[in-house]
C-alpha atoms as a PDB file:
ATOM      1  CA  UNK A   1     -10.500 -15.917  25.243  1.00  0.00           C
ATOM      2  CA  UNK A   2      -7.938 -17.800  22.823  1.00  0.00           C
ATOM      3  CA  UNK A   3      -6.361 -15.800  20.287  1.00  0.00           C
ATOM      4  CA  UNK A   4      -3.885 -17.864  17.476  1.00  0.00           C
ATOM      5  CA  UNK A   5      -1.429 -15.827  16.472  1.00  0.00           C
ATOM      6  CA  UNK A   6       1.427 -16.432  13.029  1.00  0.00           C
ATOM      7  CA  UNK A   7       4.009 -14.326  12.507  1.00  0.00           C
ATOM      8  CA  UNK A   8       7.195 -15.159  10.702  1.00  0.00           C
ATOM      9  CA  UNK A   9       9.335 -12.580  11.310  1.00  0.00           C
ATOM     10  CA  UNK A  10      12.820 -12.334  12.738  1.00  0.00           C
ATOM     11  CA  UNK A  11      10.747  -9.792  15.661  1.00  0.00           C
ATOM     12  CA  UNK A  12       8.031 -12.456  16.340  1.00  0.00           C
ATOM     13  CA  UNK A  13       8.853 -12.380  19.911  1.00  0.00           C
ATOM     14  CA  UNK A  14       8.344  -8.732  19.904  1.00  0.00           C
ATOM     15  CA  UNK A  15       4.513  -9.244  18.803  1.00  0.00           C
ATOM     16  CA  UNK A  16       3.934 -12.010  20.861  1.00  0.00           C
ATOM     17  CA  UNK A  17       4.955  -9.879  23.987  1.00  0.00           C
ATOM     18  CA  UNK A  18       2.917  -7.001  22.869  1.00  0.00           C
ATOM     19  CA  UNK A  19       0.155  -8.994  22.297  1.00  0.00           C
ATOM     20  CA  UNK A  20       0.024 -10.388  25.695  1.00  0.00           C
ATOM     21  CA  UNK A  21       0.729  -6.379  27.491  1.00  0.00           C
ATOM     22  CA  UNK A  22      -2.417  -5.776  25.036  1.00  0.00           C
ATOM     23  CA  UNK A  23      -4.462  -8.649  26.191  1.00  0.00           C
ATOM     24  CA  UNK A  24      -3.635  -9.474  29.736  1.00  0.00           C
ATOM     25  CA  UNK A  25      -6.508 -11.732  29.891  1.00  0.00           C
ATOM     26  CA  UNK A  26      -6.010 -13.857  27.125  1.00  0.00           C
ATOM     27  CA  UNK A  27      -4.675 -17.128  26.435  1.00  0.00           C
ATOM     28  CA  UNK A  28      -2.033 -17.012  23.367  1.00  0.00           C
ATOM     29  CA  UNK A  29      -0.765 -19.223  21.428  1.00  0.00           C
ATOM     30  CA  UNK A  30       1.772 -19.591  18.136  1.00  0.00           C
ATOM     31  CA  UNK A  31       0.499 -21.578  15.630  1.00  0.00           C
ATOM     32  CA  UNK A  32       2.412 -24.764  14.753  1.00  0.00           C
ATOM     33  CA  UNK A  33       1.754 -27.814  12.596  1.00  0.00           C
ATOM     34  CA  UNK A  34      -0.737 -30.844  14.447  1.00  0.00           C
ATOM     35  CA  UNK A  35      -3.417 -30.900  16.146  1.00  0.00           C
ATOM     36  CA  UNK A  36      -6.234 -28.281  15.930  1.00  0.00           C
ATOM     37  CA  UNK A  37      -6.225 -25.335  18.778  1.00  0.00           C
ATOM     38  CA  UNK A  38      -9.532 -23.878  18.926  1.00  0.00           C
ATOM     39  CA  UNK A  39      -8.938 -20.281  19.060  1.00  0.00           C
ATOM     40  CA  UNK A  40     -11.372 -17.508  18.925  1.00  0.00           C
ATOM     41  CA  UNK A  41      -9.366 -14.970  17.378  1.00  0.00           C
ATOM     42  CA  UNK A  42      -6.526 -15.335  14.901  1.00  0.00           C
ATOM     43  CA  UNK A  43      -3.702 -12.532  14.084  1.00  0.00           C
ATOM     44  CA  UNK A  44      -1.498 -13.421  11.242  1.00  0.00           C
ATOM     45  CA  UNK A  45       0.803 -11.980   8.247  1.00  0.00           C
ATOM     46  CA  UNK A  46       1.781 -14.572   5.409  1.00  0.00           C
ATOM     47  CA  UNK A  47       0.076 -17.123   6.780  1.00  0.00           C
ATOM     48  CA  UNK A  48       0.442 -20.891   6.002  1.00  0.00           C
ATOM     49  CA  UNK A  49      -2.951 -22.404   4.137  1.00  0.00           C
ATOM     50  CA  UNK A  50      -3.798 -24.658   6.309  1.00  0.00           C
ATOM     51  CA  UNK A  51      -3.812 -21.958   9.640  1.00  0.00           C
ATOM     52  CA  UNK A  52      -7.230 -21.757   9.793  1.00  0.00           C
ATOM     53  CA  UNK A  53      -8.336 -25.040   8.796  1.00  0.00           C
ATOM     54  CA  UNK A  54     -10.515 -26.852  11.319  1.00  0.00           C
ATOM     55  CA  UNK A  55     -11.841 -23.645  13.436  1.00  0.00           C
ATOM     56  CA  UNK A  56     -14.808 -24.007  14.233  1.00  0.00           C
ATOM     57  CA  UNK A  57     -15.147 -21.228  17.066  1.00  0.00           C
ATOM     58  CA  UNK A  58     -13.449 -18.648  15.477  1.00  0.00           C
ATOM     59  CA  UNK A  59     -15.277 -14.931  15.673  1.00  0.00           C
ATOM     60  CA  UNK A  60     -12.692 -13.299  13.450  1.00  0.00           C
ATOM     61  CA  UNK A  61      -9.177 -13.432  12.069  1.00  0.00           C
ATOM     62  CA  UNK A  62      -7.051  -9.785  11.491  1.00  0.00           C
ATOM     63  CA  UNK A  63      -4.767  -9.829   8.809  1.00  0.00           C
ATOM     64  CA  UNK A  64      -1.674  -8.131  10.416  1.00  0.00           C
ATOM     65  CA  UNK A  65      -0.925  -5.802   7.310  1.00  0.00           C
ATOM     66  CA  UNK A  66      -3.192  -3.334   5.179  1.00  0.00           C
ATOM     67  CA  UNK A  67      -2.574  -5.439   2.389  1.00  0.00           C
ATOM     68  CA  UNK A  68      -4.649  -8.607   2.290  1.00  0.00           C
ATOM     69  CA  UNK A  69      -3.664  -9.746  -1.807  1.00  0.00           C
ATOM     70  CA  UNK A  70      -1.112 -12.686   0.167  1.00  0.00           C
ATOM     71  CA  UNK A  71      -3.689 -13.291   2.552  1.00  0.00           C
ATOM     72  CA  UNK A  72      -6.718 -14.316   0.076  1.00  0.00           C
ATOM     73  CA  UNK A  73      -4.386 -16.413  -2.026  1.00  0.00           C
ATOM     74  CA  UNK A  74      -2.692 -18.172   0.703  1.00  0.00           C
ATOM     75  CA  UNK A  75      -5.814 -19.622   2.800  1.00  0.00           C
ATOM     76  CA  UNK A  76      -9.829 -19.906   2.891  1.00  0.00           C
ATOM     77  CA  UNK A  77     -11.038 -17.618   5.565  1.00  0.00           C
ATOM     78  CA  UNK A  78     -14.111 -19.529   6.961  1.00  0.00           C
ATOM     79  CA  UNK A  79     -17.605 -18.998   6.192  1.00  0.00           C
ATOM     80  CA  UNK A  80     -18.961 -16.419   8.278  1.00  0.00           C
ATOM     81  CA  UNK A  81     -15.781 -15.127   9.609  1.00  0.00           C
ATOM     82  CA  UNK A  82     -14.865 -11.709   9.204  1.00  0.00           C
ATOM     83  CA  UNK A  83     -11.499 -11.355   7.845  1.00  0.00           C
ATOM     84  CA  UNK A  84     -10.235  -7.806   9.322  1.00  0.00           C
ATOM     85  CA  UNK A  85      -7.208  -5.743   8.156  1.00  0.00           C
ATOM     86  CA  UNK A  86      -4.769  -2.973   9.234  1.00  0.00           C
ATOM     87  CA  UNK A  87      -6.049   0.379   8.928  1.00  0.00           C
ATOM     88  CA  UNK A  88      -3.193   3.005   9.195  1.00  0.00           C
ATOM     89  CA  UNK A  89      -1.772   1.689  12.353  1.00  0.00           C
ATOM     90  CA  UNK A  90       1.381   4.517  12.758  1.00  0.00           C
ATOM     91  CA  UNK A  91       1.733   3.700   8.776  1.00  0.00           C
ATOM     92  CA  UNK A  92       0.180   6.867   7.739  1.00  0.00           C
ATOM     93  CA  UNK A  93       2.522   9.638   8.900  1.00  0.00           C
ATOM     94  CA  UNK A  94       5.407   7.141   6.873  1.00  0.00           C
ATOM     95  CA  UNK A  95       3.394   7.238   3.672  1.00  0.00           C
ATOM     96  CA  UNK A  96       2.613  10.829   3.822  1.00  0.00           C
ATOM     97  CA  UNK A  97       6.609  11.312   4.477  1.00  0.00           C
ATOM     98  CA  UNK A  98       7.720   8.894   1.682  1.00  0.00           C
ATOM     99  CA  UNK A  99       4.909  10.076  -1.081  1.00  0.00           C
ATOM    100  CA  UNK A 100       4.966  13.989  -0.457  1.00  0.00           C
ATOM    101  CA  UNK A 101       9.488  13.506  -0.565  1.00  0.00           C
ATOM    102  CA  UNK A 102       8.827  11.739  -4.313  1.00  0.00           C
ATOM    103  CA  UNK A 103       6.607  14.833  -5.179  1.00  0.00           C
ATOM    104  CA  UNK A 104       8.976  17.363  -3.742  1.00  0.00           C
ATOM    105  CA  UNK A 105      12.017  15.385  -5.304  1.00  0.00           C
ATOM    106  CA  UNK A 106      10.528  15.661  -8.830  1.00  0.00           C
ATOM    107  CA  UNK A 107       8.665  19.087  -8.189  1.00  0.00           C
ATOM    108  CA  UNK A 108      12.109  20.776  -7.333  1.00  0.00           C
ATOM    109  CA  UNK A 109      13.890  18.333  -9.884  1.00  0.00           C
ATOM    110  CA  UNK A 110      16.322  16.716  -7.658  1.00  0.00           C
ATOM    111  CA  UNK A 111      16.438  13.964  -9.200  1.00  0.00           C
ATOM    112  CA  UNK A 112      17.758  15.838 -12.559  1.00  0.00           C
ATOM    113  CA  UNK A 113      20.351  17.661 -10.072  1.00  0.00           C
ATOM    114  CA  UNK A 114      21.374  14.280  -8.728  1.00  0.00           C
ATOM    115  CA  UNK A 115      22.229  13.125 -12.541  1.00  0.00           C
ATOM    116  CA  UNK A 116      24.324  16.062 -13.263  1.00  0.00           C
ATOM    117  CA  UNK A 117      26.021  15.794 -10.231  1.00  0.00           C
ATOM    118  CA  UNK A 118      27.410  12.845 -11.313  1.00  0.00           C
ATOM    119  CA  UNK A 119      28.330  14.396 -15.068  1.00  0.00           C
ATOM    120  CA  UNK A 120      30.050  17.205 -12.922  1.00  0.00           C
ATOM    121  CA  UNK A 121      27.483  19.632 -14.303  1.00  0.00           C
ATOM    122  CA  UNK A 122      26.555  22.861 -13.089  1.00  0.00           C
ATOM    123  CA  UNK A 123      23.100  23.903 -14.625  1.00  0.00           C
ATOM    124  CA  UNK A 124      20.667  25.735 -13.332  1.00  0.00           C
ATOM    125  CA  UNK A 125      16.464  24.611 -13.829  1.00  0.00           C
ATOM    126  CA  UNK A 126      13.888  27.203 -14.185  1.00  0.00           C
ATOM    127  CA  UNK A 127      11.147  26.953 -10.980  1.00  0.00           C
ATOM    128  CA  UNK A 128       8.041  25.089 -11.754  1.00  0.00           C
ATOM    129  CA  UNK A 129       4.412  26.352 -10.645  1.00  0.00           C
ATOM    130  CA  UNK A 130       2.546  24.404  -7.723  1.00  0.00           C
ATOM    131  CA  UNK A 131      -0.744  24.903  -9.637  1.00  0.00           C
ATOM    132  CA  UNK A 132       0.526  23.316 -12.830  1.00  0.00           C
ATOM    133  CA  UNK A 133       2.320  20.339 -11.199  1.00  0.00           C
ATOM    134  CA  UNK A 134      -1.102  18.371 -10.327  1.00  0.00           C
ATOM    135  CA  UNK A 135      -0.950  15.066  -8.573  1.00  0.00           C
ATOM    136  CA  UNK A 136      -2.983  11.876  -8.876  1.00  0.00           C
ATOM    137  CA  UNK A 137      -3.634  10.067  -5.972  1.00  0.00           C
ATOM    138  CA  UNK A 138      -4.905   6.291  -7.263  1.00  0.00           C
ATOM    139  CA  UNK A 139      -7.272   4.723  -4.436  1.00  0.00           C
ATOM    140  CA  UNK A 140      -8.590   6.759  -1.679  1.00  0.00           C
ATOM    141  CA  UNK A 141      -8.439   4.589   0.858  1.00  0.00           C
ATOM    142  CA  UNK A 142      -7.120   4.999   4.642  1.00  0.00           C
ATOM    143  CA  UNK A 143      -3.321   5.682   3.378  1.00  0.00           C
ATOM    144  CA  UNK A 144      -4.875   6.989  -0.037  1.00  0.00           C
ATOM    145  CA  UNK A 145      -7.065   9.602   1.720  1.00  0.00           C
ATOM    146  CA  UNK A 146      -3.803  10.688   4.461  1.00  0.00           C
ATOM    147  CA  UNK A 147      -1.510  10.736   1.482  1.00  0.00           C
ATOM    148  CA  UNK A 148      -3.823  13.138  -0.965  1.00  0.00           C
ATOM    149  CA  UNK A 149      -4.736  15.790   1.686  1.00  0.00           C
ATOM    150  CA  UNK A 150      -1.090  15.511   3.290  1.00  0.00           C
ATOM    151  CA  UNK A 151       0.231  16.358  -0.685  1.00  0.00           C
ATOM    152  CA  UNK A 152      -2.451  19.141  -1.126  1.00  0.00           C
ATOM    153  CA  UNK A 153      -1.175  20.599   2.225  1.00  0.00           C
ATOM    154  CA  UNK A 154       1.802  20.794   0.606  1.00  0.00           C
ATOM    155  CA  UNK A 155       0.212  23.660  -2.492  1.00  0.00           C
ATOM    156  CA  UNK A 156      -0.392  20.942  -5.517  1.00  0.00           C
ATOM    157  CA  UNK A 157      -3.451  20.212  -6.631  1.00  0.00           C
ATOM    158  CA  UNK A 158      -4.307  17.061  -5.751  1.00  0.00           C
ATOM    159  CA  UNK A 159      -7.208  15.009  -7.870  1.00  0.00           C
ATOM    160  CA  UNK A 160      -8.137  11.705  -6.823  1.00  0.00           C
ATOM    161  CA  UNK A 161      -9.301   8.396  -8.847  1.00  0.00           C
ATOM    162  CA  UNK A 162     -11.318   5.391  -6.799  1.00  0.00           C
ATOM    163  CA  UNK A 163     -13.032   2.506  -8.225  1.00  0.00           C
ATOM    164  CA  UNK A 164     -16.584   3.576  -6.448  1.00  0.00           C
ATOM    165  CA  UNK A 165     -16.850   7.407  -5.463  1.00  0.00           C
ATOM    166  CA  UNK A 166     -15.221   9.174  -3.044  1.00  0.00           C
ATOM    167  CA  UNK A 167     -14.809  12.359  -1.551  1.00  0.00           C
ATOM    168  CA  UNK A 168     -11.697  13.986   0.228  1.00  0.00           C
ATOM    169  CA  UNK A 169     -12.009  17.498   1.093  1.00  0.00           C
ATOM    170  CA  UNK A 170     -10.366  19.395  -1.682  1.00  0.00           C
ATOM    171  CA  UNK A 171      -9.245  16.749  -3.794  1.00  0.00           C
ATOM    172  CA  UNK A 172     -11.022  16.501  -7.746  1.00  0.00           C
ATOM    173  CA  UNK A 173     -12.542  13.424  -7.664  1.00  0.00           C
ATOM    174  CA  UNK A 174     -12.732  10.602 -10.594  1.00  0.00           C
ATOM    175  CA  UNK A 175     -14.449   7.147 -10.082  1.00  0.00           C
ATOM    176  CA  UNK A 176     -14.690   4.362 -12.202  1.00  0.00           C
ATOM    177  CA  UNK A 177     -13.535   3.372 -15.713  1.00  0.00           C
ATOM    178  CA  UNK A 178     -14.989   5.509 -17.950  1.00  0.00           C
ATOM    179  CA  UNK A 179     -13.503   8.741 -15.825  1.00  0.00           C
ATOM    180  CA  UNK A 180     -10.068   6.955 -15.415  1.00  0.00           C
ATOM    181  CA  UNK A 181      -8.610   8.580 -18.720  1.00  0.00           C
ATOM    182  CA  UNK A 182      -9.933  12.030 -18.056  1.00  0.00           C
ATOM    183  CA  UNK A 183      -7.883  11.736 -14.514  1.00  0.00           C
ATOM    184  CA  UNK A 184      -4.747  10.144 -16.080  1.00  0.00           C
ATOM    185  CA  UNK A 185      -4.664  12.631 -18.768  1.00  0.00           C
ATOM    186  CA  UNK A 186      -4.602  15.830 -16.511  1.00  0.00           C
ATOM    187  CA  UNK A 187      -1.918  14.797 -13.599  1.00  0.00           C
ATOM    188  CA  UNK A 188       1.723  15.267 -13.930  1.00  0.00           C
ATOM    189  CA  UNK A 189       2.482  12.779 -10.630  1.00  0.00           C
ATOM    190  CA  UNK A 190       0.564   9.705 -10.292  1.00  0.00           C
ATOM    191  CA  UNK A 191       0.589   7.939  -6.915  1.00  0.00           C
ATOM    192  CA  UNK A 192      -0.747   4.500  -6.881  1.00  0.00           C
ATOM    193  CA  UNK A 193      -2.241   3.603  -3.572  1.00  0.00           C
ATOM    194  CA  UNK A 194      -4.618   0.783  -4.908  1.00  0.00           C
ATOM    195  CA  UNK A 195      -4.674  -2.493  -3.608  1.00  0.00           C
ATOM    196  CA  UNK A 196      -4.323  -5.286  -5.594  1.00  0.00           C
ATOM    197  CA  UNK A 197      -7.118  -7.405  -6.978  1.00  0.00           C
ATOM    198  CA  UNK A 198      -7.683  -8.991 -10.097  1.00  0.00           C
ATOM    199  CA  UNK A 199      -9.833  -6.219 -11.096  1.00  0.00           C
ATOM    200  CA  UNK A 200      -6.320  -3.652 -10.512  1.00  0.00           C
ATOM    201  CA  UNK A 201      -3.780  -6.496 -11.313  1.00  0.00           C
ATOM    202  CA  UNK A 202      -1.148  -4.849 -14.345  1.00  0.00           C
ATOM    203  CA  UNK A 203      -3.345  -1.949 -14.117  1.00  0.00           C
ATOM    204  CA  UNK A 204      -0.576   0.247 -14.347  1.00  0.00           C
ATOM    205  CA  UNK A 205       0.497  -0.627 -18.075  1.00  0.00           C
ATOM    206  CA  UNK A 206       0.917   0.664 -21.307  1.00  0.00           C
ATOM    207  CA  UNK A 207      -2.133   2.171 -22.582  1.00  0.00           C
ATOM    208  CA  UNK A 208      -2.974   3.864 -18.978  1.00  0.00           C
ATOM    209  CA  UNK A 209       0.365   4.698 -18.328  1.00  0.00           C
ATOM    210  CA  UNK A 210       0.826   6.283 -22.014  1.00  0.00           C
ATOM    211  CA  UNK A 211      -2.522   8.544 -20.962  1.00  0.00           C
ATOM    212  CA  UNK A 212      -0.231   9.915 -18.623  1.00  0.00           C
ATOM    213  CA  UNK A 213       0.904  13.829 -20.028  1.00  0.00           C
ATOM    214  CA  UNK A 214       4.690  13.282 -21.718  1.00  0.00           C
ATOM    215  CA  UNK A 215       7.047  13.937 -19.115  1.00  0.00           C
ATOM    216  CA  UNK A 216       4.845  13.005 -15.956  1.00  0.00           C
ATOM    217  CA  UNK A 217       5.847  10.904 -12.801  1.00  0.00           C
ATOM    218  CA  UNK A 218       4.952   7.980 -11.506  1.00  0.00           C
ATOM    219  CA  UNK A 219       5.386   6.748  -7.770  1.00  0.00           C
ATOM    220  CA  UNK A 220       4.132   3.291  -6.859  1.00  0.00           C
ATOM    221  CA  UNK A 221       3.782   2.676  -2.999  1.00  0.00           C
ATOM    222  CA  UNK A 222       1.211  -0.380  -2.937  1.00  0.00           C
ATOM    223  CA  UNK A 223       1.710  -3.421  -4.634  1.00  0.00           C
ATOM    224  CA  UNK A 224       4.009  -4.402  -7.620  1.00  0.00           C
ATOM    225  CA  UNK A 225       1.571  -6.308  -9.479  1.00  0.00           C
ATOM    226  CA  UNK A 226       0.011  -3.416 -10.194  1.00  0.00           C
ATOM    227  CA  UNK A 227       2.822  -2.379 -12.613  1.00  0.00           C
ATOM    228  CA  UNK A 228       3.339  -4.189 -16.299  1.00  0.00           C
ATOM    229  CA  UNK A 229       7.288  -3.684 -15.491  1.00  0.00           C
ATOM    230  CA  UNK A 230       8.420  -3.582 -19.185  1.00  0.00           C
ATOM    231  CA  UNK A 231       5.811  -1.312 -20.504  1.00  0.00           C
ATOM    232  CA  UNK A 232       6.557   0.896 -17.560  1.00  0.00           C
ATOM    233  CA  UNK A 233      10.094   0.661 -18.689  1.00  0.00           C
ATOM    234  CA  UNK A 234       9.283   1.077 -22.187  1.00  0.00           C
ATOM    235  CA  UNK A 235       7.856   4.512 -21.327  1.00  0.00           C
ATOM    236  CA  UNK A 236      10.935   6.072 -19.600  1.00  0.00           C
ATOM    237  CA  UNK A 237      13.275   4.783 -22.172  1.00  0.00           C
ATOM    238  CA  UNK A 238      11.100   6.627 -25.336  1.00  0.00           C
ATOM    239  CA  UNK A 239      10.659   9.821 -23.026  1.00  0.00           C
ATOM    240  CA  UNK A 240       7.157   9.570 -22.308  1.00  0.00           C
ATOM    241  CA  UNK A 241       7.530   8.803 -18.621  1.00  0.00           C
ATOM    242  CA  UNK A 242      10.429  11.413 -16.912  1.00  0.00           C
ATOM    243  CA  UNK A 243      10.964   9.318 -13.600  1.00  0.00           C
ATOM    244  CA  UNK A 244       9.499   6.595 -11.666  1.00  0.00           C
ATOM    245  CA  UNK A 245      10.160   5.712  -8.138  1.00  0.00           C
ATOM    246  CA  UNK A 246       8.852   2.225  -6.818  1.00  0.00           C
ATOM    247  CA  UNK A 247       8.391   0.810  -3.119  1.00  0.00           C
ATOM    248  CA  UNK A 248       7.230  -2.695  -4.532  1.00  0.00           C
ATOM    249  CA  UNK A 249       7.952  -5.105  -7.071  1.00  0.00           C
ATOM    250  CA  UNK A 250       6.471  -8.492  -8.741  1.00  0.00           C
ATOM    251  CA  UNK A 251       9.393 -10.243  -7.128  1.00  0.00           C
ATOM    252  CA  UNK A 252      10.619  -9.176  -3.110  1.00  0.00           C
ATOM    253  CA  UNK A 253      13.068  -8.789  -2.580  1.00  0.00           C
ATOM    254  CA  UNK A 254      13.983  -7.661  -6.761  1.00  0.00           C
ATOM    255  CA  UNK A 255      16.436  -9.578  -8.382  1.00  0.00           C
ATOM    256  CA  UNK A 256      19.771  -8.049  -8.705  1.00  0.00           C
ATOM    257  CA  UNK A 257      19.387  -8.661 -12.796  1.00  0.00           C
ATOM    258  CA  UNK A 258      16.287  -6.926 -12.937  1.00  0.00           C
ATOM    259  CA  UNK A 259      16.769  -3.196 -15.048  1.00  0.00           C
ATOM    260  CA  UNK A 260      14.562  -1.514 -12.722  1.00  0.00           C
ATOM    261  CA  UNK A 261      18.174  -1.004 -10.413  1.00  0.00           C
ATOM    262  CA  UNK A 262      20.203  -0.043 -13.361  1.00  0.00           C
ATOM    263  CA  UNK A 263      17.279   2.820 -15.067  1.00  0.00           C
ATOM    264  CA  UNK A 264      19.212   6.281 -14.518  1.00  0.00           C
ATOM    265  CA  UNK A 265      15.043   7.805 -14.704  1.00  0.00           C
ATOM    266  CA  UNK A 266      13.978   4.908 -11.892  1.00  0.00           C
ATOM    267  CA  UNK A 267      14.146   5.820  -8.086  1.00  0.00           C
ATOM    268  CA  UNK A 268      13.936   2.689  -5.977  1.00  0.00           C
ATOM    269  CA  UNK A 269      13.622   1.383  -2.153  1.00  0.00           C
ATOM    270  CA  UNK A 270      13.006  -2.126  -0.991  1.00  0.00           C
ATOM    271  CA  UNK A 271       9.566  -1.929   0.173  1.00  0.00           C
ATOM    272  CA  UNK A 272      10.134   0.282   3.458  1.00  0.00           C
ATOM    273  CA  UNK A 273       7.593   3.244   2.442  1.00  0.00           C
ATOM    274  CA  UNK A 274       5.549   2.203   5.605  1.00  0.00           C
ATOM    275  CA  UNK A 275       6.549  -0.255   7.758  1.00  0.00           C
ATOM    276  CA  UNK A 276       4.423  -1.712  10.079  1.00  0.00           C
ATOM    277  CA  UNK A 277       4.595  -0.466  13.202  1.00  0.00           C
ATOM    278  CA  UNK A 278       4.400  -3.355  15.930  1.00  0.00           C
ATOM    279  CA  UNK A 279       2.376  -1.470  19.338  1.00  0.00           C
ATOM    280  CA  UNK A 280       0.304   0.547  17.099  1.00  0.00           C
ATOM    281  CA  UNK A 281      -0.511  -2.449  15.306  1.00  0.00           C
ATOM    282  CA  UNK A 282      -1.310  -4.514  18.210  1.00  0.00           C
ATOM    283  CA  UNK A 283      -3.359  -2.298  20.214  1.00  0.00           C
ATOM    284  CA  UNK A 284      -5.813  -1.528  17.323  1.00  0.00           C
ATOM    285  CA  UNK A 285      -6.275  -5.460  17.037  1.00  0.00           C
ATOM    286  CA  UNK A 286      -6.863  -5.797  20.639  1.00  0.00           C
ATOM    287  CA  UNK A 287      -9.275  -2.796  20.941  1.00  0.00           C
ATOM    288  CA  UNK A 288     -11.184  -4.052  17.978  1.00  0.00           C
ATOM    289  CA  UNK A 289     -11.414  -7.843  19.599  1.00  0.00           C
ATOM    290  CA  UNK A 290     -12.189  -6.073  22.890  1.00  0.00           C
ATOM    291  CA  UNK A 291     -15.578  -4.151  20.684  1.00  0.00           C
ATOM    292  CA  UNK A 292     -16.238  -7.198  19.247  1.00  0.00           C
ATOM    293  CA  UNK A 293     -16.373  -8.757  23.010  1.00  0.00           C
ATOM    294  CA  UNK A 294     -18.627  -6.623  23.800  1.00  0.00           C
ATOM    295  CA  UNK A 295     -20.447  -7.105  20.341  1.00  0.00           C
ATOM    296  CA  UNK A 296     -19.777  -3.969  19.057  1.00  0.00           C
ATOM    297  CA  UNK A 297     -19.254  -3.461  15.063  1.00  0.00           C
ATOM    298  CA  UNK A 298     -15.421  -2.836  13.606  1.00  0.00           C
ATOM    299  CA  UNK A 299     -13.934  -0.938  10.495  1.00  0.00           C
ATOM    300  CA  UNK A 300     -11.550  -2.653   8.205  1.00  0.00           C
ATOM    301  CA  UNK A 301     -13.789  -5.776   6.931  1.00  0.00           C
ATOM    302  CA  UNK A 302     -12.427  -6.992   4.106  1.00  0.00           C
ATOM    303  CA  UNK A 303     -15.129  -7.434   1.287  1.00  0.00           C
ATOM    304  CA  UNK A 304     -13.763 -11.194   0.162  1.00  0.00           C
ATOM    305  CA  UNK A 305     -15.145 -10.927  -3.435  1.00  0.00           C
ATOM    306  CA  UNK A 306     -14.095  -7.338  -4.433  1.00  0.00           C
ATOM    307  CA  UNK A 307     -10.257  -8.657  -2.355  1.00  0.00           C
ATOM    308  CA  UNK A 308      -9.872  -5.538  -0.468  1.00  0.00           C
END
């Protein structure tokens, strides 16, 4: 077995020796520029467009991410080849750390505290209600699904909003456009899981974002694009929106001139909500190469026309 494998990270070495304690038995190889190595499997994250051109053997290729928006723009998967992605892969617990901290930040209004510490001023905010602090969980996903029930564990109400319908055990589902205001309308926290496809692309803008209840939150942990930045902006600066805090931008890593940094009511990080996590990663590749050895079925096909 030949598997192909692109990463270009500063840890690539650290991959490329997990990937050979995870596959004993197979040949590996780093792709490079020149002639064509016939591999049967491919691994990759930001790949180059021409990685995959001239395979002709190839049984799939696993996008080393949960994300595949880079992916699908940067090459042309080849007919008949699966194109597999990341599903949790020790990015789950991370996500349900990083979302259910924004919640409890704005639930407890920490983030108010944190602005009068800076004015030196001592005031005291009344205790909000669990039950009237719902939160909005956008795409129910792997991560979408861990991230609503790990919130509801928490005593909020959790409703959820998917393009197709879903169901996670007691969260309020919503599906589809024509229930998307209805959802927006009754949450006080939205959390964007979605990924990004030209369908969701600048979902996130002014009209849905002004559905939002005056004075609601919004936390945005999958993919900048999803965001219209300056009507996002435009919302916190009129009062509409009380706080947002944002994992991912248009532009990574965000340029230093950009107001998201400067917005007293915007809570930023670069991007680190859930990191990949390298053995995790690699053994849920191998075992799903290993099931496809033995020509078992996989999860985490990527449907190339609907981009996720």
């Amino acid at each position: 077995m030949k598997v192909l494998l692109y990463i270009p990270s500063k840890n690539a070495d650290e991959w490329h020796a997990a990937f050979a304690r995870a596959l004993p038995k197979a040949e590996l190889r780093a792709w490079a520029p020149g002639p064509v190595w016939q591999a049967d499997y491919a691994a990759f994250w930001y790949p180059p467009r021409e990685l995959l051109d001239g395979q002709t053997r190839l049984k799939a290729a696993f996008n080393l991410g949960a994300g595949v928006d880079g992916t699908l723009k940067a090459l042309t998967v080849p007919p008949g080849v699966p194109l597999v992605r990341l599903e949790d892969a020790g990015m789950g617990p991370q996500m349900e750390e990083y979302v259910g901290w924004a919640v409890l930040r704005y639930f407890r209004r920490f983030d108010d505290y944190a602005g009068q510490q800076a004015r030196a001023e001592w005031k005291v905010h009344r205790p909000r209600r669990h039950e009237s602090f719902t939160v909005g969980v956008m795409g129910l996903g792997v991560l979408g699904a861990r991230v609503a029930r790990a919130v509801r564990a928490l005593g909020f109400p959790v409703w959820g909003w998917s393009a197709s319908a879903k169901s996670v055990e007691g969260v309020r589902p919503f599906a589809g456009a024509t229930e998307l205001p209805a959802f927006l309308a009754g949450i006080q926290v939205l959390v964007c899981l979605l990924p990004l496809t030209p369908d969701t692309a600048g979902l996130l803008n002014r009209t849905t974002l002004g559905k939002l209840p005056r004075g609601a939150y919004v936390v945005n942990v999958a993919r900048g694009g999803l965001v219209v930045d300056e009507d996002l902006l435009a919302l916190l600066d009129d009062g509409h929106l009380a706080g947002a805090t944002l994992d991912v931008f248009r532009e990574e890593p965000l340029p230093a001139s950009h107001r998201f940094w400067s917005h007293p009511r915007v809570f930023l990080t670069p991007h680190c909500s859930a990191l990949t996590m390298v053995e995790d990663s690699v053994a849920q590749v191998a075992g799903k190469i290993e099931r496809l050895e033995r020509g078992q079925p996989v999860t985490g096909i990527v449907d190339l026309e609907r981009g996720y």
